[in-house]
C-alpha atoms as a PDB file:
ATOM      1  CA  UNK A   1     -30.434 -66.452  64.468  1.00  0.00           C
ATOM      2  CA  UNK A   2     -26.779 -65.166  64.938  1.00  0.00           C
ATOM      3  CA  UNK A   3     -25.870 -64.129  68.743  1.00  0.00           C
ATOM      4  CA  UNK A   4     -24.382 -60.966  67.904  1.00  0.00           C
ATOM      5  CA  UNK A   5     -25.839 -57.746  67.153  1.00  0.00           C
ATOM      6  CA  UNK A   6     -25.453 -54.047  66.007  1.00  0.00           C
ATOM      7  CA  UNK A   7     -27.532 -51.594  67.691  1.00  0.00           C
ATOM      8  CA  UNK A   8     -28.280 -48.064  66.467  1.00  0.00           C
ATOM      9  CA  UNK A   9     -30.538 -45.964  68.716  1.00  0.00           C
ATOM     10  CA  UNK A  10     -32.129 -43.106  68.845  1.00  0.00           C
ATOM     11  CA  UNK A  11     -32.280 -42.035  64.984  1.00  0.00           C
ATOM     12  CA  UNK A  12     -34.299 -39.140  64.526  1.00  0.00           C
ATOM     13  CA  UNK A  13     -36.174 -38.468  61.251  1.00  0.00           C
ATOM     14  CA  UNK A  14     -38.541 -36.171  59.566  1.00  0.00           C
ATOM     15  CA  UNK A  15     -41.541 -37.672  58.291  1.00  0.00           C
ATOM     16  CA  UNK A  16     -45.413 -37.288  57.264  1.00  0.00           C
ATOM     17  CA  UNK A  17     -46.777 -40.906  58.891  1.00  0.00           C
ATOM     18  CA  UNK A  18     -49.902 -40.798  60.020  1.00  0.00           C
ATOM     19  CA  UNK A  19     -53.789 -41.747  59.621  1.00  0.00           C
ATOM     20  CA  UNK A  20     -54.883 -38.070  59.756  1.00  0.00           C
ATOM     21  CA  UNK A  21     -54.812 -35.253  56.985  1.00  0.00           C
ATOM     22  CA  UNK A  22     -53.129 -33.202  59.788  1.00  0.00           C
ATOM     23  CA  UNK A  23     -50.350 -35.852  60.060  1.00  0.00           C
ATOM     24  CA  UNK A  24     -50.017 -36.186  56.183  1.00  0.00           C
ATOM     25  CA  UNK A  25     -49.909 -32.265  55.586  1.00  0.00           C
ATOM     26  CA  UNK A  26     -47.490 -31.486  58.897  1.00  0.00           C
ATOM     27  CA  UNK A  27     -45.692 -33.609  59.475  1.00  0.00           C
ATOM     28  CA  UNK A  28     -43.530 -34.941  62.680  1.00  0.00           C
ATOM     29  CA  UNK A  29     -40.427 -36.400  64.349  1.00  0.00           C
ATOM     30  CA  UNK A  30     -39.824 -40.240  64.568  1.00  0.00           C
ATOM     31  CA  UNK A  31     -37.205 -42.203  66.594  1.00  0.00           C
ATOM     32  CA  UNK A  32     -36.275 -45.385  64.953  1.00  0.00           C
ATOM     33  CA  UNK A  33     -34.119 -47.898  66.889  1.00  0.00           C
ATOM     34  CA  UNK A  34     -32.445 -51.196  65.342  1.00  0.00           C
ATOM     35  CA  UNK A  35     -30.909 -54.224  66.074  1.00  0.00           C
ATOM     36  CA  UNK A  36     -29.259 -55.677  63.390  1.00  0.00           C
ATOM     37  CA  UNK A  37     -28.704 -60.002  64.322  1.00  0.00           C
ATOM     38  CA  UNK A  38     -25.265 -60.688  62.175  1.00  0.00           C
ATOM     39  CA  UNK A  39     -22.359 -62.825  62.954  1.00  0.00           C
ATOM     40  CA  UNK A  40     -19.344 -59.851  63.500  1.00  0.00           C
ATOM     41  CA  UNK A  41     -16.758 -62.809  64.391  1.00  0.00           C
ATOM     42  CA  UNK A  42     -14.690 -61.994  60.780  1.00  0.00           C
ATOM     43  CA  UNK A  43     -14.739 -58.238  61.767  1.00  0.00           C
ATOM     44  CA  UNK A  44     -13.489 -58.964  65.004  1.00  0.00           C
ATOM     45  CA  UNK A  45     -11.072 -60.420  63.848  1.00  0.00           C
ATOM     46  CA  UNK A  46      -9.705 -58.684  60.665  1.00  0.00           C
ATOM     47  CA  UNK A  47     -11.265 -54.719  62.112  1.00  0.00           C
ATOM     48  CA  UNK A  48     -12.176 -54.241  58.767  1.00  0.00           C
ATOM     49  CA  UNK A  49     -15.718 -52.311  57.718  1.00  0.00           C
ATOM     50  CA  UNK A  50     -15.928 -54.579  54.934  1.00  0.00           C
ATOM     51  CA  UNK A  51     -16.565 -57.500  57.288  1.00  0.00           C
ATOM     52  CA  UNK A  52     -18.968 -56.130  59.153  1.00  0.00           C
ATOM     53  CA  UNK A  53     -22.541 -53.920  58.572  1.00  0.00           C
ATOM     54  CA  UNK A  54     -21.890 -50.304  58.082  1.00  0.00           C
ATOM     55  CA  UNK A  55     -23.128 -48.365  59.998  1.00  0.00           C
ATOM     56  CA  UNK A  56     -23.310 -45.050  58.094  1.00  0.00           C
ATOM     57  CA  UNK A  57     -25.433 -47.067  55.616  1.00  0.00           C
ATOM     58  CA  UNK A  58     -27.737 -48.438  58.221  1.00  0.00           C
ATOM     59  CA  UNK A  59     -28.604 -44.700  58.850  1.00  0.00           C
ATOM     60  CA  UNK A  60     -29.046 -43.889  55.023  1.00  0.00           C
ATOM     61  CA  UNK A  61     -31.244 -46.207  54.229  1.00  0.00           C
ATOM     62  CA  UNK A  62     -33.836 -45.997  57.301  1.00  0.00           C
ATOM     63  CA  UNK A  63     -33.463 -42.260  56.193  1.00  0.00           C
ATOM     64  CA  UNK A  64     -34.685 -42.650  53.077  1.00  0.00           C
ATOM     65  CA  UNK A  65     -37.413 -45.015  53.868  1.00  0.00           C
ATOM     66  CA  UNK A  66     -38.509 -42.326  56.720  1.00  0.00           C
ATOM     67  CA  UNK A  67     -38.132 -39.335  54.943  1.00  0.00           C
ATOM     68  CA  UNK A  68     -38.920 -40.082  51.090  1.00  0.00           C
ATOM     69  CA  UNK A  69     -42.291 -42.357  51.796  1.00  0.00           C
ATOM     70  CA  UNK A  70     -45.479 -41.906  53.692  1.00  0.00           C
ATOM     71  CA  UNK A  71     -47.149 -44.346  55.719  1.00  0.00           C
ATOM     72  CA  UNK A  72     -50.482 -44.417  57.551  1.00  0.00           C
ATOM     73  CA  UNK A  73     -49.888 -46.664  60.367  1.00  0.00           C
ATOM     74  CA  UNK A  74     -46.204 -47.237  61.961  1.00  0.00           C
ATOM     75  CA  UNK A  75     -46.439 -51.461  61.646  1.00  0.00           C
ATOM     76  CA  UNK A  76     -46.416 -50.372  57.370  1.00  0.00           C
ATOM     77  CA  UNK A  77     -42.905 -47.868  57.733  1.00  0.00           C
ATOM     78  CA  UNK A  78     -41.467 -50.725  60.514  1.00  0.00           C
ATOM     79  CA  UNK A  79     -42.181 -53.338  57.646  1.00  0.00           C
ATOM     80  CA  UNK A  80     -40.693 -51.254  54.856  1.00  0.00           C
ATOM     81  CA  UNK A  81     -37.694 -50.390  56.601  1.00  0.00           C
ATOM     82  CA  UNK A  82     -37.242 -54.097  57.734  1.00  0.00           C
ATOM     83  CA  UNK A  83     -37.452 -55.319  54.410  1.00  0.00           C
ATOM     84  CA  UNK A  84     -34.983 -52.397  52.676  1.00  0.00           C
ATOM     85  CA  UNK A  85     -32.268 -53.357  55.524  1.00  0.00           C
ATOM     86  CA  UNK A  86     -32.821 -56.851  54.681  1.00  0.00           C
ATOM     87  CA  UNK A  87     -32.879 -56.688  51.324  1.00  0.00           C
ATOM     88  CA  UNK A  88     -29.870 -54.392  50.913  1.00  0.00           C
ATOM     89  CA  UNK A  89     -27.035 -55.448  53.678  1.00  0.00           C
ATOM     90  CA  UNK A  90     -28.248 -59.221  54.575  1.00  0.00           C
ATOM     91  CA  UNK A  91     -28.530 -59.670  58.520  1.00  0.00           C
ATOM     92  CA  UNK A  92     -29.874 -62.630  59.690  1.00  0.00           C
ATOM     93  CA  UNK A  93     -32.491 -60.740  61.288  1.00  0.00           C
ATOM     94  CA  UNK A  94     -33.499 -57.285  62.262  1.00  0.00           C
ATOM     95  CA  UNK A  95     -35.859 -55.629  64.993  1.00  0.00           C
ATOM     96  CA  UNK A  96     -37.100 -52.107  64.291  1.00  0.00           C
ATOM     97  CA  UNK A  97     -38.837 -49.696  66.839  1.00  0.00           C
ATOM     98  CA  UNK A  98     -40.149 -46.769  65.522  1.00  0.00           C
ATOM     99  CA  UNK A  99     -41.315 -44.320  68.110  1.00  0.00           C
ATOM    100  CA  UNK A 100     -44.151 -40.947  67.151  1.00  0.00           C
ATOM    101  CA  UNK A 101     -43.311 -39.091  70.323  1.00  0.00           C
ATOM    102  CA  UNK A 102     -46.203 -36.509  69.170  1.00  0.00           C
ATOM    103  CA  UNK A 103     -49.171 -38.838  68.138  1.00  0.00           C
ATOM    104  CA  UNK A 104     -52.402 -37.220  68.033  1.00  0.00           C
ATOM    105  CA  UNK A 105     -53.493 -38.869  71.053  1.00  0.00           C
ATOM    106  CA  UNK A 106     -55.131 -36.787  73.965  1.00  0.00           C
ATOM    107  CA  UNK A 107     -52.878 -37.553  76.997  1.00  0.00           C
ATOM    108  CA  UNK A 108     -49.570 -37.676  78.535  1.00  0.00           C
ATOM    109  CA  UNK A 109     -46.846 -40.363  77.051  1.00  0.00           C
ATOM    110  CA  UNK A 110     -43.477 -40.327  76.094  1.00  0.00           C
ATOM    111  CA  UNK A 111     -44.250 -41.900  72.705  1.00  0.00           C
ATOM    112  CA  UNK A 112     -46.799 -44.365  70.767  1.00  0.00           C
ATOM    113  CA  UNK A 113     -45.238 -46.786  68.965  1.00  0.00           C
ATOM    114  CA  UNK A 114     -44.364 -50.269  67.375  1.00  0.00           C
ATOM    115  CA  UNK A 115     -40.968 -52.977  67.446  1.00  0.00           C
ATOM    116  CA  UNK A 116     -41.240 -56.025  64.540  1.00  0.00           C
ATOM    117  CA  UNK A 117     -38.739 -58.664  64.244  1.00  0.00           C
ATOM    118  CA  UNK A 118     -38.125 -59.957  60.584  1.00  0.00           C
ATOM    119  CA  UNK A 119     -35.897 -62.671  59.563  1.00  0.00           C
ATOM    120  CA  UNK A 120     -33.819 -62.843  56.506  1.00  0.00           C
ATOM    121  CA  UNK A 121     -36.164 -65.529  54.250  1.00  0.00           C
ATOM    122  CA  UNK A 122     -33.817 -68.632  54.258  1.00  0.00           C
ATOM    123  CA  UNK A 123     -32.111 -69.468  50.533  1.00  0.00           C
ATOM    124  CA  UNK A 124     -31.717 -65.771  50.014  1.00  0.00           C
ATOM    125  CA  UNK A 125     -28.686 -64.352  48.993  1.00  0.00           C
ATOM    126  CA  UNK A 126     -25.460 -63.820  51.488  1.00  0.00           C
ATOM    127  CA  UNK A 127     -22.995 -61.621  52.811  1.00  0.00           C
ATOM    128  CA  UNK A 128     -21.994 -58.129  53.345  1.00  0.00           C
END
């Protein structure tokens, strides 16, 4: 897995996740946070977006993942977005924490939620 990484932190979205009929008809805020594993040697280099991930379209997508599905548990919206920034800008990897800073959990907390790791599959396509 590459050494380098892009982080993005603190996204805030809009969505209805949730295993309750309250959660699905409501609605609530989620923080996502990334790391994207890449090599960013060439963009180093060159300070060109086009060697590098963008970051404006890191943002997008998790945005529409967030905001124009619904999931009942957070591991199923990590996975999805995993898979979309996979699929579409081809890290080597990527970790996703999505946080539900109002669960519907009695108690105090700052937030309930999940981090995956997913790695491109190998023989799948390359670059940026």
């Amino acid at each position: 897995m590459a050494k380098d990484k892009i982080l993005l932190g603190g996204m805030a979205f809009f969505g209805y996740h949730g295993n309750t009929e309250e959660e699905a008809r409501l609605g609530q805020r989620f923080m996502v946070d990334m790391e994207l594993y890449t090599d960013v040697t060439r963009a180093g280099s060159s300070d060109r977006i086009e060697d590098t991930v963008d970051y404006s379209k890191v943002y997008q997508l998790v945005q529409e993942v967030v905001e124009g599905s619904r999931y009942r548990l957070l591991e199923a919206l990590a996975t999805a977005v995993a898979d979309r920034i996979l699929e579409e800008l081809l890290p080597e990897a990527v970790l996703v924490r999505i946080k539900k800073p109002s669960a519907p959990i009695p108690g105090h907390f700052d937030y309930m939620g999940v981090e995956i790791l997913r790695q491109r599959v190998p023989g799948a396509q390359s670059g940026k």
